[in-house]
Protein backbone atom coordinates (compact mmCIF):
# COMPACT_ATOMS: atom_id res chain seq x y z
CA UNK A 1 0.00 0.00 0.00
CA UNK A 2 3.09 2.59 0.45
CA UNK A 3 4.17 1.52 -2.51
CA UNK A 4 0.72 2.51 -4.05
CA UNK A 5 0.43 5.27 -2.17
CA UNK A 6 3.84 6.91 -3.37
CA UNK A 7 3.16 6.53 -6.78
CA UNK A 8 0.58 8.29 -6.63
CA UNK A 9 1.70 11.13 -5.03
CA UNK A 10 4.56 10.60 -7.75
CA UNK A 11 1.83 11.48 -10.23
CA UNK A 12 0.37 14.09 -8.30
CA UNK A 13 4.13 15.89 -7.92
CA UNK A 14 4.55 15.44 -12.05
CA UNK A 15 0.94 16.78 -12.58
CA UNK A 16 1.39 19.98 -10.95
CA UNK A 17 5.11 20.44 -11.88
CA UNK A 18 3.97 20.45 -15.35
CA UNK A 19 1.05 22.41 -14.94
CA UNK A 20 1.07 24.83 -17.40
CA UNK A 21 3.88 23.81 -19.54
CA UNK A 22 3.03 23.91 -23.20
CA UNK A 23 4.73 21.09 -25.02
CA UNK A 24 6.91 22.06 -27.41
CA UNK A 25 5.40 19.79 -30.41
CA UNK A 26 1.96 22.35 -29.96
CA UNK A 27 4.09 25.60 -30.44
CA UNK A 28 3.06 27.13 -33.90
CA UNK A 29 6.04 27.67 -36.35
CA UNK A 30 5.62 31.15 -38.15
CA UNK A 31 5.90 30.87 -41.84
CA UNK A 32 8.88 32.47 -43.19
CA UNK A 33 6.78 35.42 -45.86
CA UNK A 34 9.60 38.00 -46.22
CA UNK A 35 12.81 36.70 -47.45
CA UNK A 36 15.66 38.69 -48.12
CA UNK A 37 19.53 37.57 -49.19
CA UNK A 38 22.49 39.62 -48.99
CA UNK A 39 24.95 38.45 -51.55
CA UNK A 40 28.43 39.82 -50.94
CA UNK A 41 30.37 38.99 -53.60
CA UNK A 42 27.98 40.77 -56.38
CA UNK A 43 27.21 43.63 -53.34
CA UNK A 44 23.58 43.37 -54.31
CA UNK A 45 20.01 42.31 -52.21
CA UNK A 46 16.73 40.43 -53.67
CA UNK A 47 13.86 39.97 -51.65
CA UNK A 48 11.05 37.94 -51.78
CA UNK A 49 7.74 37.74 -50.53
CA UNK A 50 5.37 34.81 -50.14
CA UNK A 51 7.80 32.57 -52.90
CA UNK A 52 7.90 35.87 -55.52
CA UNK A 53 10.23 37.97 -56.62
CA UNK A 54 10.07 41.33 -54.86
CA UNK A 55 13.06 43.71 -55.72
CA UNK A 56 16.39 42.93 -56.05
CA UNK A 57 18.97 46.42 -55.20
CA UNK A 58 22.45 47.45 -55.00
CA UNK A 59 23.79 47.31 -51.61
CA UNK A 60 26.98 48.65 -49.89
CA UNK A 61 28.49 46.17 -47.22
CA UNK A 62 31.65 46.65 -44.92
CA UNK A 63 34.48 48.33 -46.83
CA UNK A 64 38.56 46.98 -45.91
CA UNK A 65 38.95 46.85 -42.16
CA UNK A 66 34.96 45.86 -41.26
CA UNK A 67 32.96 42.96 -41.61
CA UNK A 68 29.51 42.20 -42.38
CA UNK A 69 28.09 38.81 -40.76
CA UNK A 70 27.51 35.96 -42.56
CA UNK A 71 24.98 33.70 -41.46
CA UNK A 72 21.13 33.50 -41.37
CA UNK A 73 18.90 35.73 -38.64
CA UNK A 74 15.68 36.46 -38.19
CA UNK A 75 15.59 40.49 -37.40
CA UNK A 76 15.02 41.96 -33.85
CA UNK A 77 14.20 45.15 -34.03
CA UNK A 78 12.44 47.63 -35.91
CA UNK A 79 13.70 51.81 -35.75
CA UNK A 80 12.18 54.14 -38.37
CA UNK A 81 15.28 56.20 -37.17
CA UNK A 82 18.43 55.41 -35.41
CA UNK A 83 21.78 57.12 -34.97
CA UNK A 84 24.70 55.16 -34.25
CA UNK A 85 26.24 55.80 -31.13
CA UNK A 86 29.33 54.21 -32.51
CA UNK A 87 30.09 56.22 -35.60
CA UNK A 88 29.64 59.75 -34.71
CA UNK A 89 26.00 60.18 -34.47
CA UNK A 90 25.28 58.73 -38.22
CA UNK A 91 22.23 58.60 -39.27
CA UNK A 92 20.47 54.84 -39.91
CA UNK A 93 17.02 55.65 -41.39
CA UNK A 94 14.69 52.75 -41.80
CA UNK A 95 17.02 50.40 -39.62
CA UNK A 96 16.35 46.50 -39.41
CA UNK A 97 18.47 45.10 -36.63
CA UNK A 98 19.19 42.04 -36.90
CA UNK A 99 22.76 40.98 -34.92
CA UNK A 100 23.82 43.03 -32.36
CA UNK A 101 24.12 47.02 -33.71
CA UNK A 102 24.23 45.36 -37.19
CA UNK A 103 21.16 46.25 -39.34
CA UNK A 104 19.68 47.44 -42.62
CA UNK A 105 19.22 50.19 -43.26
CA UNK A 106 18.51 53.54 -45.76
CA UNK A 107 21.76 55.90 -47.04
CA UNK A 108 22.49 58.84 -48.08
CA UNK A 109 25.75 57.68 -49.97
CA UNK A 110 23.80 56.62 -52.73
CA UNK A 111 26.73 56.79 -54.97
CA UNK A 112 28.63 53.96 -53.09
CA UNK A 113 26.07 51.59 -53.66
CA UNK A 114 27.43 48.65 -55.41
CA UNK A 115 30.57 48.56 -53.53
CA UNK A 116 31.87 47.84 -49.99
CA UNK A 117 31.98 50.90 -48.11
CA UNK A 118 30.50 50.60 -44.75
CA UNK A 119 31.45 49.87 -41.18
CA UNK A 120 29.33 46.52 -41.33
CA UNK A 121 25.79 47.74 -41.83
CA UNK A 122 23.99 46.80 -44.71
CA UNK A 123 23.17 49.86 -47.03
CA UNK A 124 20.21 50.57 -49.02
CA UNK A 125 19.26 53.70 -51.23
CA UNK A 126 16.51 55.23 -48.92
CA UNK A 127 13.34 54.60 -51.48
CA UNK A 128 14.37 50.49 -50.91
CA UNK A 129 15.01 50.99 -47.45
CA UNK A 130 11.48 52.07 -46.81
CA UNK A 131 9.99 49.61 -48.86
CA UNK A 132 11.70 47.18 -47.04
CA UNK A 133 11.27 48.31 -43.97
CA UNK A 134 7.13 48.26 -44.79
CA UNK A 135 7.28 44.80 -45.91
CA UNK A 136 8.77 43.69 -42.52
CA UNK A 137 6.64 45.83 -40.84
CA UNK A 138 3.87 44.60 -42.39
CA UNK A 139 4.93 40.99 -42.52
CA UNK A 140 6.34 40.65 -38.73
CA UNK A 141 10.02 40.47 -37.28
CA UNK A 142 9.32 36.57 -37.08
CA UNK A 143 8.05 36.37 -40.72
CA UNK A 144 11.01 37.57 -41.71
CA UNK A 145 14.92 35.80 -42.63
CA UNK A 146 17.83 37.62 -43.88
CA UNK A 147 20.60 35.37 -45.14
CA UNK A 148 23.89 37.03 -45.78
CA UNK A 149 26.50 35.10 -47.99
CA UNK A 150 29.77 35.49 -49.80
């Protein structure tokens, strides 16, 4: 009967441990919708959206001496304007964090655009930075993966 009776307050214990706990299997999975990849090499960005073809725009990526991240993230954090604290104040309009104080974002060095020449960040001309910047709005930080490759 003690045998019994610890069991079942065995079962009891478990039960209200796990009160509450959602199992994991029941979490929902958002869809990935907003898709965007960062090709070094050609220094150049296409989005898609839902499986289609979006846009696909000149970016500028860290110039000799920086790095940009490699690797695949799902963004963080939304700022319709940020300054960087690191680099003198500079403007980052339309930022899309997505590691650390790396993010996408607008520029006003339009004429770089094509070739490495920022501290990391990656650099859009400010009409695809706001577009973008709508579509992950829109879409959700968890809708959305950015995939940055040589």
């Amino acid at each position: 009967m003690k045998s019994f009776l610890k069991l079942i307050a065995g079962l009891a214990f478990v039960a209200f441990a796990t009160a509450g706990v959602a199992d994991a299997s029941t979490k929902k999975k958002v869809p990935t919708a907003v898709q965007i990849h960062v090709d070094i090499s050609s220094q150049s960005m296409s989005v898609d959206v839902n499986g289609w073809s979006y846009g696909r725009w000149k970016v500028s990526t860290a110039r000799d001496g920086y790095y940009t991240p490699r690797g695949a993230w799902r963004p963080f954090a939304l700022k319709k304007m940020h300054y960087s604290r690191k680099y003198d104040n500079s403007p980052m309009p339309n930022s899309i964090f997505f590691l650390g104080g790396y993010a996408i974002h607008a520029t006003g060095y339009v004429k770089s655009l094509g070739r490495p020449a920022s501290h990391g960040c990656i650099r859009l001309h400010p009409t695809n930075a706001a577009k973008l910047y709508s579509l992950v709005q829109k879409h959700g930080l968890n809708a959305t993966r950015i995939t940055i490759t040589n």
